[in-house]
Protein backbone atom coordinates (compact mmCIF):
# COMPACT_ATOMS: atom_id res chain seq x y z
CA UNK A 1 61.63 -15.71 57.93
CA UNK A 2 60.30 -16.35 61.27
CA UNK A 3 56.79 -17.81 61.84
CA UNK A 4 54.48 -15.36 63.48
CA UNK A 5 51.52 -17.90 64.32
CA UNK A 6 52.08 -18.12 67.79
CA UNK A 7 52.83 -14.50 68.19
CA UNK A 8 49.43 -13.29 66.36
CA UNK A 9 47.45 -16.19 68.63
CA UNK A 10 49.04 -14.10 72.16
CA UNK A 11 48.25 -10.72 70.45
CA UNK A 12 44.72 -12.44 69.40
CA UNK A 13 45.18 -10.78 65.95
CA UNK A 14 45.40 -12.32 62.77
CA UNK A 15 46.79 -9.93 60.40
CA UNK A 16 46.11 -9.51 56.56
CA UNK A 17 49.22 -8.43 55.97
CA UNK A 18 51.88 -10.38 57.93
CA UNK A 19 54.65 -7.99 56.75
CA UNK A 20 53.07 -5.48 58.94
CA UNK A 21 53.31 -7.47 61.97
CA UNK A 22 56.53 -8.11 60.90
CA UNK A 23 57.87 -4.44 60.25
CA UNK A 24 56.73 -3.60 63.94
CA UNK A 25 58.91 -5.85 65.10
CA UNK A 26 62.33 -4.42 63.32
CA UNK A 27 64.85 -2.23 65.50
CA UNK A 28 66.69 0.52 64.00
CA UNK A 29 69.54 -1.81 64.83
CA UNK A 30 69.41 -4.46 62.79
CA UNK A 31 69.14 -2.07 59.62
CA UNK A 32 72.46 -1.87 60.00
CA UNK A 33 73.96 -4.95 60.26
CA UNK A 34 71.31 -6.27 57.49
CA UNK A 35 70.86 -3.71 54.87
CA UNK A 36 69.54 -5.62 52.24
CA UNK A 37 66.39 -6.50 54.77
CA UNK A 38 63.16 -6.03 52.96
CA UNK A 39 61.32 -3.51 55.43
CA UNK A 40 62.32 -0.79 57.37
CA UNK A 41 62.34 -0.19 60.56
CA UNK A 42 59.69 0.23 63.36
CA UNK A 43 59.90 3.70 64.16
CA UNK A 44 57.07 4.89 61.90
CA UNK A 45 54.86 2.30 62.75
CA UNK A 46 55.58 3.59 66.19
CA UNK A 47 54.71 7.07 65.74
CA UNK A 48 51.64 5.90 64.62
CA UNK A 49 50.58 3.06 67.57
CA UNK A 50 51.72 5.75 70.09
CA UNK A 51 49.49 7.95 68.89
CA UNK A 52 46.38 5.34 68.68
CA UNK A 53 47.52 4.46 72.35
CA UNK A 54 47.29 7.56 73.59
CA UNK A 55 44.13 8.66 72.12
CA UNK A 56 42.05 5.36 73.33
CA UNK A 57 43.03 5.18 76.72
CA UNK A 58 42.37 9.12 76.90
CA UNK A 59 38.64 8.55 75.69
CA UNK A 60 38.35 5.66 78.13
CA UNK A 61 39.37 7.65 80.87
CA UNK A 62 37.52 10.83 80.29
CA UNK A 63 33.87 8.70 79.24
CA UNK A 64 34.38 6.24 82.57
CA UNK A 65 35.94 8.69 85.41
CA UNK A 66 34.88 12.52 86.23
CA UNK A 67 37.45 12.91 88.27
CA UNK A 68 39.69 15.87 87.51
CA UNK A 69 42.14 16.24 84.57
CA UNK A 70 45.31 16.28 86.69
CA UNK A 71 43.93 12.62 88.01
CA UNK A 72 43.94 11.09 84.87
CA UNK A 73 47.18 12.44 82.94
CA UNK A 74 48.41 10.73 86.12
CA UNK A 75 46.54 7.47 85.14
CA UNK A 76 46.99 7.61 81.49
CA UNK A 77 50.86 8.23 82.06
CA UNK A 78 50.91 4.79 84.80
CA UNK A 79 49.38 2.75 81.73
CA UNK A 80 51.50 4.00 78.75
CA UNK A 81 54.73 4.59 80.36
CA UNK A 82 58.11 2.44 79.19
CA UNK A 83 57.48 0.42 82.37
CA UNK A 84 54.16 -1.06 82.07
CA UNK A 85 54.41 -1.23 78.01
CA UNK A 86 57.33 -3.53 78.45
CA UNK A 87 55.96 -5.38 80.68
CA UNK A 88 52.98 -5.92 78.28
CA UNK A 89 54.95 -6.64 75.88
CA UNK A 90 57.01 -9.39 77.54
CA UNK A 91 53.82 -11.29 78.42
CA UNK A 92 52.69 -11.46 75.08
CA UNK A 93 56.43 -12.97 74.04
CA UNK A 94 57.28 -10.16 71.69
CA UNK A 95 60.88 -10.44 72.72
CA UNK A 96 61.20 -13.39 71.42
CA UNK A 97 60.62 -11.75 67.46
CA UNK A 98 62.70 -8.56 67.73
CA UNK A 99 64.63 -8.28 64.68
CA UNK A 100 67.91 -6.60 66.71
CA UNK A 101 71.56 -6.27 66.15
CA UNK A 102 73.82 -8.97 67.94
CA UNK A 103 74.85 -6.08 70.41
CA UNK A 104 71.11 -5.07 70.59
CA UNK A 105 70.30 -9.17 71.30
CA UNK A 106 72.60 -10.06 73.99
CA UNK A 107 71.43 -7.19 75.93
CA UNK A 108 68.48 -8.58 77.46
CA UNK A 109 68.26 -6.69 80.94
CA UNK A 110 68.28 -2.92 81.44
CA UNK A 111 66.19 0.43 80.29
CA UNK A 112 67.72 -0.29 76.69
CA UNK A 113 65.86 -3.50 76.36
CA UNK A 114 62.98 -1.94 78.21
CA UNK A 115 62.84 0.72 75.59
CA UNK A 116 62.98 -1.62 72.76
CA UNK A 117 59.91 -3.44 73.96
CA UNK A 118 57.64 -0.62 74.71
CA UNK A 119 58.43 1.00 71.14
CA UNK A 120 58.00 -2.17 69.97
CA UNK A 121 54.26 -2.52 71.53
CA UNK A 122 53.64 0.46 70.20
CA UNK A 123 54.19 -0.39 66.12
CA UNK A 124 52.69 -3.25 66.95
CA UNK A 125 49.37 -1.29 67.74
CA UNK A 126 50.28 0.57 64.78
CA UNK A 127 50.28 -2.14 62.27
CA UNK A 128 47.22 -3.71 64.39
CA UNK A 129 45.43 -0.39 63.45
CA UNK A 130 46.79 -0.33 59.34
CA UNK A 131 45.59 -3.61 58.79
CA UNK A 132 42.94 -4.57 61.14
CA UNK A 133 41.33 -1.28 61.50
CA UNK A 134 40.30 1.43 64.68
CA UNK A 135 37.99 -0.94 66.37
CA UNK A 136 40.80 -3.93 66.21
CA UNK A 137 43.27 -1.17 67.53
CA UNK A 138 40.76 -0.29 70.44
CA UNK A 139 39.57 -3.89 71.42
CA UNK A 140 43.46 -4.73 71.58
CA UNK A 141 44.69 -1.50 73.89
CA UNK A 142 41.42 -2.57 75.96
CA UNK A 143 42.21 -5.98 76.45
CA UNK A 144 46.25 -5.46 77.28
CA UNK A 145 46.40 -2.16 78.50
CA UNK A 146 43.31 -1.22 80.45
CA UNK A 147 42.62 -4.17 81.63
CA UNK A 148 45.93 -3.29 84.01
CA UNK A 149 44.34 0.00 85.35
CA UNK A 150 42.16 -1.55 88.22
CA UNK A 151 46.01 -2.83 89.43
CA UNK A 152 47.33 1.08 88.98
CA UNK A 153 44.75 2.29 90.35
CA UNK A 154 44.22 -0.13 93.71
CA UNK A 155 48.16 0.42 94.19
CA UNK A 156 48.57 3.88 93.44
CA UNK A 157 50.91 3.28 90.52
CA UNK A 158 49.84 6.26 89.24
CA UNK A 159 52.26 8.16 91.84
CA UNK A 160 55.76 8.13 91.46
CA UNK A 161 58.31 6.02 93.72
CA UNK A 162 58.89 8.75 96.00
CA UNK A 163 55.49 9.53 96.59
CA UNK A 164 54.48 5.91 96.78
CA UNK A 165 57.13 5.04 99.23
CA UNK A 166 55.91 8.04 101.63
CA UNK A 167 52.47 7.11 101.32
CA UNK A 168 52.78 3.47 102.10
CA UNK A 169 55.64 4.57 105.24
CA UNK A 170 53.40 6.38 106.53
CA UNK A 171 50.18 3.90 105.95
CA UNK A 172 52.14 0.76 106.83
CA UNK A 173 54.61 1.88 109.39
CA UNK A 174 53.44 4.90 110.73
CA UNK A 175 56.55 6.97 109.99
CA UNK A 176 58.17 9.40 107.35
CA UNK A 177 61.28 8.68 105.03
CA UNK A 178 63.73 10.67 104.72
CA UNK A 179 66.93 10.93 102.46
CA UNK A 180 70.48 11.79 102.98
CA UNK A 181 73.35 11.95 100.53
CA UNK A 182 75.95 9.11 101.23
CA UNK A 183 78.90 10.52 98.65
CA UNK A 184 79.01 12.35 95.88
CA UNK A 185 81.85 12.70 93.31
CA UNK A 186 82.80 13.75 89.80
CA UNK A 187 83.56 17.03 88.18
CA UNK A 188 80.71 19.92 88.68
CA UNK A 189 79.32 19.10 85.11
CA UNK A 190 79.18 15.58 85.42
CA UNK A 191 78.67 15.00 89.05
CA UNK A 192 77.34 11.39 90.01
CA UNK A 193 75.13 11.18 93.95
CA UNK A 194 74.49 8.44 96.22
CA UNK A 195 71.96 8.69 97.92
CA UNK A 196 70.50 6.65 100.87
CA UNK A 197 66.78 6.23 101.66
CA UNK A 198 65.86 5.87 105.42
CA UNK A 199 62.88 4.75 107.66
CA UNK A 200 63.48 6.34 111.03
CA UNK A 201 67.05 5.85 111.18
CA UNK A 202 67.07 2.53 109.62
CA UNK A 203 68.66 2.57 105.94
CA UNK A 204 66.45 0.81 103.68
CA UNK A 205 68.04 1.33 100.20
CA UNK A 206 70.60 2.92 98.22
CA UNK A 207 69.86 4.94 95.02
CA UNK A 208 72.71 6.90 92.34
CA UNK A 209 71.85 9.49 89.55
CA UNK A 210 72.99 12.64 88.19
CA UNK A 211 71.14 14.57 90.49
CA UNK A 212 69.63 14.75 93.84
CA UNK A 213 66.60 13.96 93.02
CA UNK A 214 67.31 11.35 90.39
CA UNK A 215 69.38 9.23 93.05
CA UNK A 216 66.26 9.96 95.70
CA UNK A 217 63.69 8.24 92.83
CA UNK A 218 66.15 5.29 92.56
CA UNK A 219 66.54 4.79 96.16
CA UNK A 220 62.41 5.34 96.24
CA UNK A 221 62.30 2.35 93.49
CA UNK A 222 64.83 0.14 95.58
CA UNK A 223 63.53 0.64 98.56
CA UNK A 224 59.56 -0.26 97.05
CA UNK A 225 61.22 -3.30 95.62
CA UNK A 226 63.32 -4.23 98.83
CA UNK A 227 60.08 -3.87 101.11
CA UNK A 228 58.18 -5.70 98.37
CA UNK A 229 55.64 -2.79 98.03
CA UNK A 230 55.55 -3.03 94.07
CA UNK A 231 52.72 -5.36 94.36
């Protein structure tokens, strides 16, 4: 079994019932490679952190900000999207205690993995609220998760890439981006677009996706990267 000391000292949690911890920690995945495992799987434990998740950072937003309710579902989505929560969760080293098929292991890049941490954080908060209680679950989603908004909200993370990239264009360089489609191919039902993102007539970045719009948000995401606007 693998020793969970060092993880409950980053989560600053020290559970009653390690197998909790534990259990938050086990992907569908390896289930099935490892049947005679003790504990199931995560996804419950999941269901159940998402939930806590969702409802504290909803109170903390209504109690602290009158703005209007479009605002914050805007906010609230920026701080519990797959994006940030994976994020979180790589900081705090849960990677490193994923129970995970060998497929599920050597994957360590991509939305998969992504995934797989964010669900992750999320039984964690689960188990955080079974054993250590609502006020344990709350002081934890403070400390790691709203302690990012100030960043979301001095950086507009709350908007997505397209948006973003417009705004900061036009802030930064005075201009706006457009898009054109570079080549698309592929039968009508499964048709794959490139599409390339341009500041006056300069290409910045390339995006692909299933759709128009899907390849325009990738190029929006490359081209935040490429200009180094993420930050």
């Amino acid at each position: 079994m693998k020793d969970f000391s060092q993880l409950e000292a980053s989560l600053g949690v020290t559970f009653k019932d390690q197998d909790l911890l534990r259990q938050s920690l086990v992907h569908r995945s390896y289930l099935n490679e490892n049947p005679g495992f003790p504990l199931a799987h995560n996804e419950r434990l999941e269901f159940l952190g998402d939930a806590v998740l969702e409802l504290v950072v909803t109170e903390y937003l209504y109690q602290r900000y009158p703005n209007p309710e479009g605002e914050l579902t805007n906010w609230r989505a920026a701080l519990v999207n797959a994006v940030m929560l994976s994020s979180i969760a790589s900081s705090l080293g849960l990677g490193d205690y994923l129970y995970l098929s060998r497929g599920e292991a050597k994957d360590n890049n991509g939305k998969a993995r992504q995934y797989i941490l964010a669900n992750a954080l999320e039984a964690v908060i689960g188990a955080i609220y079974l054993d250590q209680g609502p006020a344990a679950a709350t002081t934890f989603i403070h400390q790691q998760v709203l302690a990012k908004l100030p960043n979301v909200l001095e950086h507009k993370l709350y908007l997505d890439p397209k948006s973003r990239f417009q705004e900061l264009a036009q802030d930064k360089l005075g201009v706006t981006p457009h898009y054109l489609v570079l080549d698309e191919h592929g039968p009508d039902h499964a048709k794959e677009f490139r599409v390339g993102l341009y500041v006056a007539e300069a290409l910045v970045a390339e995006g692909a996706g299933s759709s128009k719009q899907e390849a325009q948000v990738a190029a929006a995401e490359a081209g935040l990267r490429i200009k180094q606007w993420n930050d």
